[in-house]
Protein backbone atom coordinates (compact mmCIF):
# COMPACT_ATOMS: atom_id res chain seq x y z
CA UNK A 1 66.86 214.14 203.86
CA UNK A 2 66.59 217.71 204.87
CA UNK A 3 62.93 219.46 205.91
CA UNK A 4 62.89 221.18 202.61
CA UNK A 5 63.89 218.03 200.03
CA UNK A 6 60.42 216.47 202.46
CA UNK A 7 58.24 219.65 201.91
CA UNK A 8 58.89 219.72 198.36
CA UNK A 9 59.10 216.10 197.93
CA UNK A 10 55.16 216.01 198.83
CA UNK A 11 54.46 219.30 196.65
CA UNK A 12 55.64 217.11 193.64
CA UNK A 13 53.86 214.41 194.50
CA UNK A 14 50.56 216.67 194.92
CA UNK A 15 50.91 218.11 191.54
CA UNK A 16 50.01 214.89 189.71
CA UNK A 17 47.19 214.82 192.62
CA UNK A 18 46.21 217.81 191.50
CA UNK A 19 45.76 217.01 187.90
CA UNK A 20 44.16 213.95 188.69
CA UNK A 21 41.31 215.70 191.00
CA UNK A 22 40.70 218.51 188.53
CA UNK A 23 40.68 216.87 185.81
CA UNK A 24 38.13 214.67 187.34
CA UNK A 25 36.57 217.87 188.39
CA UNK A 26 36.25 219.36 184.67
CA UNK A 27 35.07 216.26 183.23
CA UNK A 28 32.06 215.49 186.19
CA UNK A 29 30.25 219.17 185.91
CA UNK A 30 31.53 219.77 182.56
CA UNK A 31 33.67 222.73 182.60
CA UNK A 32 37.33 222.46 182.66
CA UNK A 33 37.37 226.37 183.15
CA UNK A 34 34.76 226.29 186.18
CA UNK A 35 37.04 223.87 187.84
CA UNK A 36 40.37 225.13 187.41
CA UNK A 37 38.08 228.48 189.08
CA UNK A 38 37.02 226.42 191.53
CA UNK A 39 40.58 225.08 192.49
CA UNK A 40 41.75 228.89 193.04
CA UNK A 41 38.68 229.50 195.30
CA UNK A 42 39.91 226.94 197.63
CA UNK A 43 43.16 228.15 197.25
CA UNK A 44 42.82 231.25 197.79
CA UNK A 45 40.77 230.48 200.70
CA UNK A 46 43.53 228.04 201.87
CA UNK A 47 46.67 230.69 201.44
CA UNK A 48 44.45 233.32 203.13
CA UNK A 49 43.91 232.08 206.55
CA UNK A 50 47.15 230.42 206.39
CA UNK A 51 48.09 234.29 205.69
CA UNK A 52 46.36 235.42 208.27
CA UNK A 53 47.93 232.76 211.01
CA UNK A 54 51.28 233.91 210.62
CA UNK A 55 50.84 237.73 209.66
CA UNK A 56 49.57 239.85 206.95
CA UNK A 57 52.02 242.65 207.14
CA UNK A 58 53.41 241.77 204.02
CA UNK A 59 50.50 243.05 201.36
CA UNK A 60 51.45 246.19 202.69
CA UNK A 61 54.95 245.63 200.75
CA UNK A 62 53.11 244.39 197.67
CA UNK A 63 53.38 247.94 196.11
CA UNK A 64 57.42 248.07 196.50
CA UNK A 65 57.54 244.57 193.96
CA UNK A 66 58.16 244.96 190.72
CA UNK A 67 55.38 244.01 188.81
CA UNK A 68 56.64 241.22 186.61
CA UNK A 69 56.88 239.24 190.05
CA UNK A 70 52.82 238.98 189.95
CA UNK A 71 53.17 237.10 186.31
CA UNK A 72 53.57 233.86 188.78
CA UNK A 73 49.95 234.32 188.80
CA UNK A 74 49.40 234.29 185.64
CA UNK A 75 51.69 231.49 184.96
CA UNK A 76 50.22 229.07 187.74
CA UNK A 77 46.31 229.50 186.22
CA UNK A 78 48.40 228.74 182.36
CA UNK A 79 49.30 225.27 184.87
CA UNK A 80 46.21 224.23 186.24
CA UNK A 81 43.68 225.40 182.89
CA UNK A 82 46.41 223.25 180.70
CA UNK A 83 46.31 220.32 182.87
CA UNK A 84 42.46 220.65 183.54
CA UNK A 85 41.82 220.68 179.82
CA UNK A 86 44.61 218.11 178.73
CA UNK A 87 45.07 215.87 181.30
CA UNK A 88 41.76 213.76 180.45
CA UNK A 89 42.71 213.27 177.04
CA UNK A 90 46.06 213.07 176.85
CA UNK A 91 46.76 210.93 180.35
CA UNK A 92 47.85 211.99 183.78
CA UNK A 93 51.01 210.28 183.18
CA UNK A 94 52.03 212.30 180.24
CA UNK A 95 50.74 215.40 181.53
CA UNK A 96 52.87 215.50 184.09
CA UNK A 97 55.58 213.82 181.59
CA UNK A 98 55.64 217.35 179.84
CA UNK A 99 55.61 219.42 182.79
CA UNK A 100 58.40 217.43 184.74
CA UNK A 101 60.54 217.82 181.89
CA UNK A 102 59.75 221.80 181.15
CA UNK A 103 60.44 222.35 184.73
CA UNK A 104 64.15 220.34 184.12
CA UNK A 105 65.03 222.46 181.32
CA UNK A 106 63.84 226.12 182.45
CA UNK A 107 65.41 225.07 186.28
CA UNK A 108 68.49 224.62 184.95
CA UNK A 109 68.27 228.09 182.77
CA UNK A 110 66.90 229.89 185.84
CA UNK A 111 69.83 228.54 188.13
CA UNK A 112 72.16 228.68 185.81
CA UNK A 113 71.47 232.58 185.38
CA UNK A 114 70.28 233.64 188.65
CA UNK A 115 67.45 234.37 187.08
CA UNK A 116 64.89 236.82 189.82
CA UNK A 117 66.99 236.25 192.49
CA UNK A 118 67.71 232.84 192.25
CA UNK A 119 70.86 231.06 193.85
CA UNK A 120 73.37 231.26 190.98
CA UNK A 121 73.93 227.36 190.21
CA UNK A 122 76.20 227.16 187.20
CA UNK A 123 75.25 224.53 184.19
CA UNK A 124 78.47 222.38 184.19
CA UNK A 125 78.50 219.42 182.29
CA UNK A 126 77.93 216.92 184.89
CA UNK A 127 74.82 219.08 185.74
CA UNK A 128 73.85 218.87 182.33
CA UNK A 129 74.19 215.47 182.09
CA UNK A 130 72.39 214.73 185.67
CA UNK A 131 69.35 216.71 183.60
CA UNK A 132 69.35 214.86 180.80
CA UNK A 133 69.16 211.61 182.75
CA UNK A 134 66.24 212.64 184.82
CA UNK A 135 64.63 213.21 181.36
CA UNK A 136 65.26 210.52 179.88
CA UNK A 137 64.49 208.97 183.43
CA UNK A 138 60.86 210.53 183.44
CA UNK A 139 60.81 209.64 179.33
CA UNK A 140 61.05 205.86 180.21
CA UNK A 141 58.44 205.65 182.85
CA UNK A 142 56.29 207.28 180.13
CA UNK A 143 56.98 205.13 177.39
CA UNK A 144 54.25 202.61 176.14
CA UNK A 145 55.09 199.18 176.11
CA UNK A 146 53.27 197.52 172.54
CA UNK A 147 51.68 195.04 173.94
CA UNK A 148 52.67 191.18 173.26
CA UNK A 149 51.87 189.15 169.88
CA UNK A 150 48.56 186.60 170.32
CA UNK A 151 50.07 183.71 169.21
């Protein structure tokens, strides 16, 4: 297993964390909102001195990216307010359920495409299919058992 599979192995397994702790975060001082803001304080706080470790020469670039680029943003407080608000309700197992399996299916679009710069990775059909298992792979851990008959 390469450096990168490990790195991103334990950002996958943080993003359930994640849910988990904010979630729990919402519900304790009553604000789902207040605690996904919270989470992006420490964040923030996190990414900047990690920023300013190894350089900050790059924010003077941040004017030569195109601006869709900074809908990431956007698109990572969508993630964290959804899972804040949902994840209580509708379980931390199926939370994650729907996001493992919208990441699958706009992945495969995105390499498939090249999509903003992405390595081009064609959709063949054993790609496809490898896809569709991991679904149906994250479906089955998902699925409720009915519990026996009392006899």
């Amino acid at each position: 297993m390469t450096q990168h599979a490990i790195i991103m192995t334990l950002a996958g397994i943080g993003i359930p964390l994640l849910a988990a702790l904010n979630a729990a975060l919402g519900q304790r001082i009553g604000s789902p909102a207040a605690a996904a803001t919270v989470l992006f304080v420490v964040a923030f706080a996190s990414c900047a001195i990690v920023m300013m470790m190894t350089g900050t020469g790059a924010l003077s670039r941040l004017s030569l990216a195109p601006k869709h680029l900074f809908l990431g943003g956007v698109l990572v407080a969508f993630y964290v307010l959804s899972i804040t608000w949902i994840a209580p309700v509708f379980g931390i197992g199926n939370a994650i359920f729907f996001v493992l399996l919208g990441q699958l299916v706009s992945a495969g679009v995105i390499d498939h495409f090249g999509l903003f710069g992405a390595r081009l990775s064609p959709m063949t059909g054993t790609r496809a299919f490898g896809i569709a298992l991991m679904a149906a792979g994250v479906f089955f851990t998902q699925k409720v058992q009915a519990p026996p008959p009392v006899l």
